[in-house]
Protein backbone atom coordinates (compact mmCIF):
# COMPACT_ATOMS: atom_id res chain seq x y z
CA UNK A 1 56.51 9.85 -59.04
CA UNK A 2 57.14 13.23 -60.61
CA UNK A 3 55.05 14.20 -63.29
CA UNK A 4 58.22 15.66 -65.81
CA UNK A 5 59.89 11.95 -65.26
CA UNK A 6 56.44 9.97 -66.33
CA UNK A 7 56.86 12.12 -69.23
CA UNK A 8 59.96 12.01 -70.30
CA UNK A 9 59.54 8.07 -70.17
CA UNK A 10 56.75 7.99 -72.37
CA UNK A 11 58.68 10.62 -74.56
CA UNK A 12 61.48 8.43 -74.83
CA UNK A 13 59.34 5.51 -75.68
CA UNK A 14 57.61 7.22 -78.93
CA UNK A 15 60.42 8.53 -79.94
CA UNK A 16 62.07 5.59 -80.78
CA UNK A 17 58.84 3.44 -81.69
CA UNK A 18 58.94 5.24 -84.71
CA UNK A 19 60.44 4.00 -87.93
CA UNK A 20 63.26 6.05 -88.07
CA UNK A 21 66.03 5.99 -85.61
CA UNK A 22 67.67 8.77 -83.52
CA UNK A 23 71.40 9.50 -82.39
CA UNK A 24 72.00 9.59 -78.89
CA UNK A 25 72.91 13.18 -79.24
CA UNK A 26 69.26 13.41 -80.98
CA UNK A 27 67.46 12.00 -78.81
CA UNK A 28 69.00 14.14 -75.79
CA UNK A 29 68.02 17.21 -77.44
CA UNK A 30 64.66 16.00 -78.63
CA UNK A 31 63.71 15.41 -74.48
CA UNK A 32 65.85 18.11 -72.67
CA UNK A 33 68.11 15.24 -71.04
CA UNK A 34 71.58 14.23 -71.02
CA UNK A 35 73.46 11.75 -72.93
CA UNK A 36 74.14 9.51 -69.82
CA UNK A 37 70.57 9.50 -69.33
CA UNK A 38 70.04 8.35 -73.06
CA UNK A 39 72.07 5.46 -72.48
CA UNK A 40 70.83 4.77 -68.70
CA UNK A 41 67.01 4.47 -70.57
CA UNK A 42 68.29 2.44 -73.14
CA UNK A 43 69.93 -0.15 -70.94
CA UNK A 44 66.85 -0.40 -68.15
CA UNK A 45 64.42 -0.85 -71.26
CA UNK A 46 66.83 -3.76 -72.49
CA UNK A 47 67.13 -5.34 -68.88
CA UNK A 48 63.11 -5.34 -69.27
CA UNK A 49 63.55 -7.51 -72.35
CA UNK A 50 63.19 -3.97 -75.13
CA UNK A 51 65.04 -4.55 -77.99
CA UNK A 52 67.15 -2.07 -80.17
CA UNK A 53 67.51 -1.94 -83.37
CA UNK A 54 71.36 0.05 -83.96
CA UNK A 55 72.56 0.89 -87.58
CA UNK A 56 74.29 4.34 -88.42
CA UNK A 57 75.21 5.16 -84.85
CA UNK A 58 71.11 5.22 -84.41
CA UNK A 59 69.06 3.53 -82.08
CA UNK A 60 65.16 2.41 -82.75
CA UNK A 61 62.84 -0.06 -80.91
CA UNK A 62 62.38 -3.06 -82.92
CA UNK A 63 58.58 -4.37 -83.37
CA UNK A 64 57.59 -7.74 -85.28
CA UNK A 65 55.62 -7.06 -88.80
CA UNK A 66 52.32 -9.46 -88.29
CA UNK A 67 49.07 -9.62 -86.62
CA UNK A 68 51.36 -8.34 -83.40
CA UNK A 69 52.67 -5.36 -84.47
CA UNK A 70 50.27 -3.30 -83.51
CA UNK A 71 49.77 -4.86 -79.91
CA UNK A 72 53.59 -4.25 -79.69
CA UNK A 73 53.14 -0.52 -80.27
CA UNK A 74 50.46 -0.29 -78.02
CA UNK A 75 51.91 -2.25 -74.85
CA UNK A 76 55.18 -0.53 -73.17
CA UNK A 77 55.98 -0.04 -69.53
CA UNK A 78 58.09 2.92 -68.04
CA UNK A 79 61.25 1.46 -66.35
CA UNK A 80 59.13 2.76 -62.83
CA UNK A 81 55.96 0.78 -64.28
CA UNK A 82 58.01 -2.17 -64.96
CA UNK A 83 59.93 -1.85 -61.68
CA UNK A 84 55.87 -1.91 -59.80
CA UNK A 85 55.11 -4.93 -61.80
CA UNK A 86 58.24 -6.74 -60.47
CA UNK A 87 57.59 -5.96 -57.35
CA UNK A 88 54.11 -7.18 -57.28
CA UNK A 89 55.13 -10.53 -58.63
CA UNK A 90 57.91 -10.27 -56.19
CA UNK A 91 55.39 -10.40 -53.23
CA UNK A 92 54.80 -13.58 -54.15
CA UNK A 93 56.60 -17.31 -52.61
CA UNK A 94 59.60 -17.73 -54.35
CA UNK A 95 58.49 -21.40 -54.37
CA UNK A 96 55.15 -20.22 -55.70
CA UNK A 97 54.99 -22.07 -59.52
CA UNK A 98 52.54 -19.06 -60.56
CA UNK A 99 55.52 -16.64 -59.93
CA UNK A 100 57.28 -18.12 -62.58
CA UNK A 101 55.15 -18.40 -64.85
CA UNK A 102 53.95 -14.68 -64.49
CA UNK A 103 57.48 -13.95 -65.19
CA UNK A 104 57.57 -15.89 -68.10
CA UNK A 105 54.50 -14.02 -69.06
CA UNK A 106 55.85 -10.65 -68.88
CA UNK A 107 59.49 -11.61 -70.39
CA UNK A 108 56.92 -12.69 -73.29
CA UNK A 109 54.74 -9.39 -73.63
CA UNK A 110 58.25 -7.42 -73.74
CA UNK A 111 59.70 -9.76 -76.40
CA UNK A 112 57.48 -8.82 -79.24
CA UNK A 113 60.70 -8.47 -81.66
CA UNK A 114 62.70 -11.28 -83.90
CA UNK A 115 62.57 -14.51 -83.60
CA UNK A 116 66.41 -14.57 -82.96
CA UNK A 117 65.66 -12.52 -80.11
CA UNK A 118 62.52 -14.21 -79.13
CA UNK A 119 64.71 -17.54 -78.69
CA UNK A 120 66.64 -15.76 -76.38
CA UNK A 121 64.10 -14.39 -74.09
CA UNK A 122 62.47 -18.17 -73.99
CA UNK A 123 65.78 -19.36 -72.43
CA UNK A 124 65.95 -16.67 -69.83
CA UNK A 125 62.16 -16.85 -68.81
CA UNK A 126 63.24 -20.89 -69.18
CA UNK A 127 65.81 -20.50 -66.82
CA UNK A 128 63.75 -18.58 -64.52
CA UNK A 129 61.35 -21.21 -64.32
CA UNK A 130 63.79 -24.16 -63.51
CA UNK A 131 65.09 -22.19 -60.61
CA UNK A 132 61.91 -21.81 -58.92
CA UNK A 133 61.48 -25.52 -59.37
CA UNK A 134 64.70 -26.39 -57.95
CA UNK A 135 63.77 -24.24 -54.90
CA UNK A 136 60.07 -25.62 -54.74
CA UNK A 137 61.61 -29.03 -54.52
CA UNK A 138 65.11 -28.04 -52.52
CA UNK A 139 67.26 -29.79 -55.42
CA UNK A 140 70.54 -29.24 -56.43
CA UNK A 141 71.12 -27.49 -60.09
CA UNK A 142 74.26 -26.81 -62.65
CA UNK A 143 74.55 -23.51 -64.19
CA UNK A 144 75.98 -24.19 -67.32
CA UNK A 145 78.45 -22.21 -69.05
CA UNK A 146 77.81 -19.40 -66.23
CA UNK A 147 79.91 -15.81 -67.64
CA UNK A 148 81.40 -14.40 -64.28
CA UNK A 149 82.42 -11.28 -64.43
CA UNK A 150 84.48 -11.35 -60.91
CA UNK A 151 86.64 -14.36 -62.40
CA UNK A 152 86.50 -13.30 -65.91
CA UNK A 153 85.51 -16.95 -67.38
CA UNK A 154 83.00 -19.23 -68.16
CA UNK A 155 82.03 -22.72 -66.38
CA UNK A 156 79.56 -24.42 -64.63
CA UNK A 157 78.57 -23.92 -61.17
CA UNK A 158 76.59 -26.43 -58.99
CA UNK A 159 74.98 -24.70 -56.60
CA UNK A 160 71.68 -25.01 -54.34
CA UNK A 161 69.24 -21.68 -55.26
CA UNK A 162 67.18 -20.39 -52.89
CA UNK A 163 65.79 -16.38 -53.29
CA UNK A 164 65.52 -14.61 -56.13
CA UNK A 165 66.47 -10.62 -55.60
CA UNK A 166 63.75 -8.14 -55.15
CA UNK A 167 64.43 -7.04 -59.05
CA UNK A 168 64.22 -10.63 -59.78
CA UNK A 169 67.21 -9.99 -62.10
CA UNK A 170 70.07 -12.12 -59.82
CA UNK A 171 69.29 -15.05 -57.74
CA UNK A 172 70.97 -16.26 -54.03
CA UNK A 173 72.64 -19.81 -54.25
CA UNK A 174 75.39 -21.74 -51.82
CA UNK A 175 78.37 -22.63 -54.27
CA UNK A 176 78.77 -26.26 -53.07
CA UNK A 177 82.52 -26.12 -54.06
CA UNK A 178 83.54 -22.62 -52.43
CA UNK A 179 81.15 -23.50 -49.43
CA UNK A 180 79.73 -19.70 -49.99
CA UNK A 181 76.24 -18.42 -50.80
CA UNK A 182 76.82 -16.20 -53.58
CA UNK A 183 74.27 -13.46 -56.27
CA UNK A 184 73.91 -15.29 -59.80
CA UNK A 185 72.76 -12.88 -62.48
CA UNK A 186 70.17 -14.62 -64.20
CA UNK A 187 71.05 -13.02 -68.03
CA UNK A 188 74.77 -14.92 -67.53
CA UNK A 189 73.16 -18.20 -67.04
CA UNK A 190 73.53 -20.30 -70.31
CA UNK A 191 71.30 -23.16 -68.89
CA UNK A 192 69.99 -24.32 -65.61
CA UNK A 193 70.08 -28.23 -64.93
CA UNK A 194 67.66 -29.56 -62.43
CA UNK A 195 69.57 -32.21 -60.89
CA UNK A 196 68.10 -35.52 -58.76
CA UNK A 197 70.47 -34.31 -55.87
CA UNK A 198 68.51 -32.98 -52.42
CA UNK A 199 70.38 -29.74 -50.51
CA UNK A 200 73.23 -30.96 -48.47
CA UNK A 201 73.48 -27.43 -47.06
CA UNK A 202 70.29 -25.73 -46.63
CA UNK A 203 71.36 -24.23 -43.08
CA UNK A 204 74.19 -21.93 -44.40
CA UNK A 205 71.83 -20.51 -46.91
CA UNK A 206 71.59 -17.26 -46.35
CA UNK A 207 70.84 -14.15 -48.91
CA UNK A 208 72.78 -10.82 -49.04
CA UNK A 209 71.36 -7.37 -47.91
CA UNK A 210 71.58 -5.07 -51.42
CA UNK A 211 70.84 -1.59 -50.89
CA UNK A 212 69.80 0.84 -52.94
CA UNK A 213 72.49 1.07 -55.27
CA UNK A 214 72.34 -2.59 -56.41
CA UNK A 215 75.20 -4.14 -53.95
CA UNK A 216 76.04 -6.58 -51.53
CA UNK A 217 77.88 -6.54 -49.17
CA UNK A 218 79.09 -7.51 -45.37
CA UNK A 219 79.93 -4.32 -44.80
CA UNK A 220 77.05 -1.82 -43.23
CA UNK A 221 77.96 1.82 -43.78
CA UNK A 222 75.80 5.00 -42.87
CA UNK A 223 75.79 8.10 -45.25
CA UNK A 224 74.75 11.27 -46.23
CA UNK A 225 74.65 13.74 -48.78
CA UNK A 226 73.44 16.67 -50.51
CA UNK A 227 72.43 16.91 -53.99
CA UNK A 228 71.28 19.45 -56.39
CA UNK A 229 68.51 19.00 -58.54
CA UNK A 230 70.81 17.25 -60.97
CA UNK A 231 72.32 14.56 -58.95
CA UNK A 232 68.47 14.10 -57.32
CA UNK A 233 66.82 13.30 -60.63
CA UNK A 234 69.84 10.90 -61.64
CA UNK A 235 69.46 9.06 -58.76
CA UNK A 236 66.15 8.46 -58.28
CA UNK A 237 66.21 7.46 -61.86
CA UNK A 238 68.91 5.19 -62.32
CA UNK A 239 68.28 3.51 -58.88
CA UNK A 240 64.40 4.07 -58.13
CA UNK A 241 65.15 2.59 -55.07
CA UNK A 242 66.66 5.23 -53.39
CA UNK A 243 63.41 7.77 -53.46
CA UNK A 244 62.56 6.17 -49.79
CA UNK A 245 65.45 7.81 -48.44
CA UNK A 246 65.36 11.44 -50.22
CA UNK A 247 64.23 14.40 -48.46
CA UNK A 248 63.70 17.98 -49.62
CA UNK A 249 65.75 20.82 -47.82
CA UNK A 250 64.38 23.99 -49.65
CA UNK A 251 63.23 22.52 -53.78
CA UNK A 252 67.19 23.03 -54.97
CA UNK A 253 68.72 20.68 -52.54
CA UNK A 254 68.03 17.08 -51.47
CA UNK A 255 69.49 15.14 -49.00
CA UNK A 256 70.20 11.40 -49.48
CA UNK A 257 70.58 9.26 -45.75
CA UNK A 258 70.92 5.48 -45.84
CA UNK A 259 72.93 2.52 -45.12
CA UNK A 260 74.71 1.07 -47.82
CA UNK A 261 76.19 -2.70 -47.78
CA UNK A 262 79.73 -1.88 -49.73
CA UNK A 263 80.93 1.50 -50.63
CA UNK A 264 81.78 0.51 -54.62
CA UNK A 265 78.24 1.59 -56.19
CA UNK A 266 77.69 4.83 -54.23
CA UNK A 267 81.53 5.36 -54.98
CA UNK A 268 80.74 4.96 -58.71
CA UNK A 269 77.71 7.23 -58.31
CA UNK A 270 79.51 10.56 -56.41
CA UNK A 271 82.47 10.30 -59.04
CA UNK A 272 80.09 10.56 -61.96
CA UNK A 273 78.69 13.67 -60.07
CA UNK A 274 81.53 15.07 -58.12
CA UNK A 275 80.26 18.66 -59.13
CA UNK A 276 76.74 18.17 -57.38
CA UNK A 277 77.49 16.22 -54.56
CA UNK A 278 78.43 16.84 -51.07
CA UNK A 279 79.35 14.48 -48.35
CA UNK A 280 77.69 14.98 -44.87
CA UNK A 281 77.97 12.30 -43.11
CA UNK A 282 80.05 8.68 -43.50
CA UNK A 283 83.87 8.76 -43.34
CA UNK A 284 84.10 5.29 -44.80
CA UNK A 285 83.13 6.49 -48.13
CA UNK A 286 84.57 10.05 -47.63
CA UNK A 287 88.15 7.92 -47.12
CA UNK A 288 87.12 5.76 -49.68
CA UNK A 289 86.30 8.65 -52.54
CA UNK A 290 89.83 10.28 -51.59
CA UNK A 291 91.81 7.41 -52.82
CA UNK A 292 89.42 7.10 -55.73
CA UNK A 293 90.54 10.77 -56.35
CA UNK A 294 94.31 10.56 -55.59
CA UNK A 295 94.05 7.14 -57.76
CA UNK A 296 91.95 9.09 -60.73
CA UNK A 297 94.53 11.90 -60.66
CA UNK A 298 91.70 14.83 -60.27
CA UNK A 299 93.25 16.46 -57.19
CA UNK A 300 91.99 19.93 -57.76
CA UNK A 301 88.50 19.32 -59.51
CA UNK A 302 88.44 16.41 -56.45
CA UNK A 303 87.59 19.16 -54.26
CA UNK A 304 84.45 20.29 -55.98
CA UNK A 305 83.01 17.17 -53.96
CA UNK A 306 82.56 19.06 -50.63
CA UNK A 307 83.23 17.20 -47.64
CA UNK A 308 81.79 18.79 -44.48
CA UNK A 309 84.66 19.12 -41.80
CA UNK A 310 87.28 17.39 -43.62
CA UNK A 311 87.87 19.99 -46.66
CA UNK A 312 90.88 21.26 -44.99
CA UNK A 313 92.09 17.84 -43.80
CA UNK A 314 91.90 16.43 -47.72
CA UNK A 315 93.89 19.33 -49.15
CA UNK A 316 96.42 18.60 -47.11
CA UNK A 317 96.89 15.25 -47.53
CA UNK A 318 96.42 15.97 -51.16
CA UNK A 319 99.32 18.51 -50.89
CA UNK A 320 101.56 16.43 -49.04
């Protein structure tokens, strides 16, 4: 890990463990970084259970006022020291009752805040440890009042869960009613329900490959590309996964080679950075970024994302 990011990390975190709070726009000056960066910190930190207090357009991590305050000010976790942690706890069975309660454990050393809060983290770190009983003893569950975001409602599910992801933020289950093993973000769950019922379908269960930048897919697409310092820092920081597959050309250029399960995140990821990206090597996702462009209506600044050996084919078909 590079030393400038471990700093900025711990910069962030003292910053705003103060009692005052900080713009966004203050806080990117204060540590040299960029707004999207501001918010990227301020979202991992509240996926690893951080709470913000917001009033006045500023932001300010919120600590209880007791015996634990001063525990609270003295325990916090980079989003790369958190991300270790995970993945140590990870290692372990996901049938294994200890890994449960060691994430209960940790959800409860990140939730020093109010008890409104509090309540909330005891239901996910509840949840949590419901699933891994209903795995330890193959048995059905409901998720209750489950938010999808694909189908844009709320309802129960009953499904049969078996793997937590590697980030132990989603979790694998077969829909019984679709017939479909599908990725269940923990934080939409409303309740899990441990039902009597035994898996009727444990031989179709079968997780999804996510690569680095957090999808799933049955797709399997090969890329490459080029960065500039810019783009290199953002993405080894908002997906830390990805820092397997970077290589140095020459210390102002990076390349980034790996397979990727559906071309949506990386998509997201090269728009965001069209200026400091170029495509090498995938024309799945160079085809797929030209109707992203063509759809976004950026046709000339589109070309600032460089794609080797088909620059001359895209202006044309741009043109025409």
């Amino acid at each position: 890990m590079e030393q400038p990011k471990i700093e900025r990390m711990l910069q962030f975190i003292t910053l705003l463990a103060g009692k005052r709070g900080y713009t966004v726009d203050e806080i990117a000056q204060r540590l040299e970084i960029s707004r999207r960066s501001v918010f990227r910190y301020i979202y991992t930190f509240k996926e690893a259970r951080f709470v913000f207090g917001f009033k006045d357009g500023r932001y300010r991590l919120v600590t209880n006022d007791g015996p634990m305050k001063e525990l609270a000010n003295t325990i916090w976790f980079s989003d790369e020291e958190a991300y270790v942690i995970k993945t140590l706890i990870d290692e372990l069975d996901n049938t294994n009752s200890m890994k449960a309660s060691l994430m209960h454990k940790l959800a409860a050393i990140s939730d020093m805040t109010n008890l409104g809060d509090y309540t909330c983290n005891k239901t996910y770190s509840l949840n949590i440890s419901r699933l891994a009983e209903a795995m330890k003893e193959n048995k059905k569950i409901i998720l209750k009042k489950y938010s999808s975001a694909h189908s844009n409602d709320t309802r129960d599910y009953i499904v049969e869960p078996f793997e937590f992801t590697s980030n132990s933020i989603d979790v694998w289950a077969f829909d019984t009613e679709d017939r479909k093993n599908k990725r269940f973000k923990i934080s939409r769950i409303n309740e899990v329900q441990v039902l009597d019922s035994d898996w009727e379908f444990s031989a179709k269960h079968k997780a999804g490959l996510m690569d680095d930048f957090r999808t799933h897919g049955d797709g399997c697409y090969h890329i490459k590309l080029q960065m500039d310092r810019m783009a290199k820092d953002l993405l080894s920081e908002e997906y830390p996964l990805s820092e397997k597959h970077i290589s140095d050309i020459d210390g102002s250029h990076w390349i980034y080679e790996a397979d990727v399960y559906k071309l949506e995140g990386v998509g997201r990821f090269i728009m965001g950075l069209y200026q400091h990206i170029t495509i090498l090597d995938g024309k799945e996702l160079q085809e797929y970024i030209f109707s992203l462009a063509v759809n976004s209506n950026l046709k000339c600044n589109f070309f600032k994302v460089k794609v080797k050996h088909s620059f001359a084919i895209f202006q044309r078909r741009l043109v025409t």
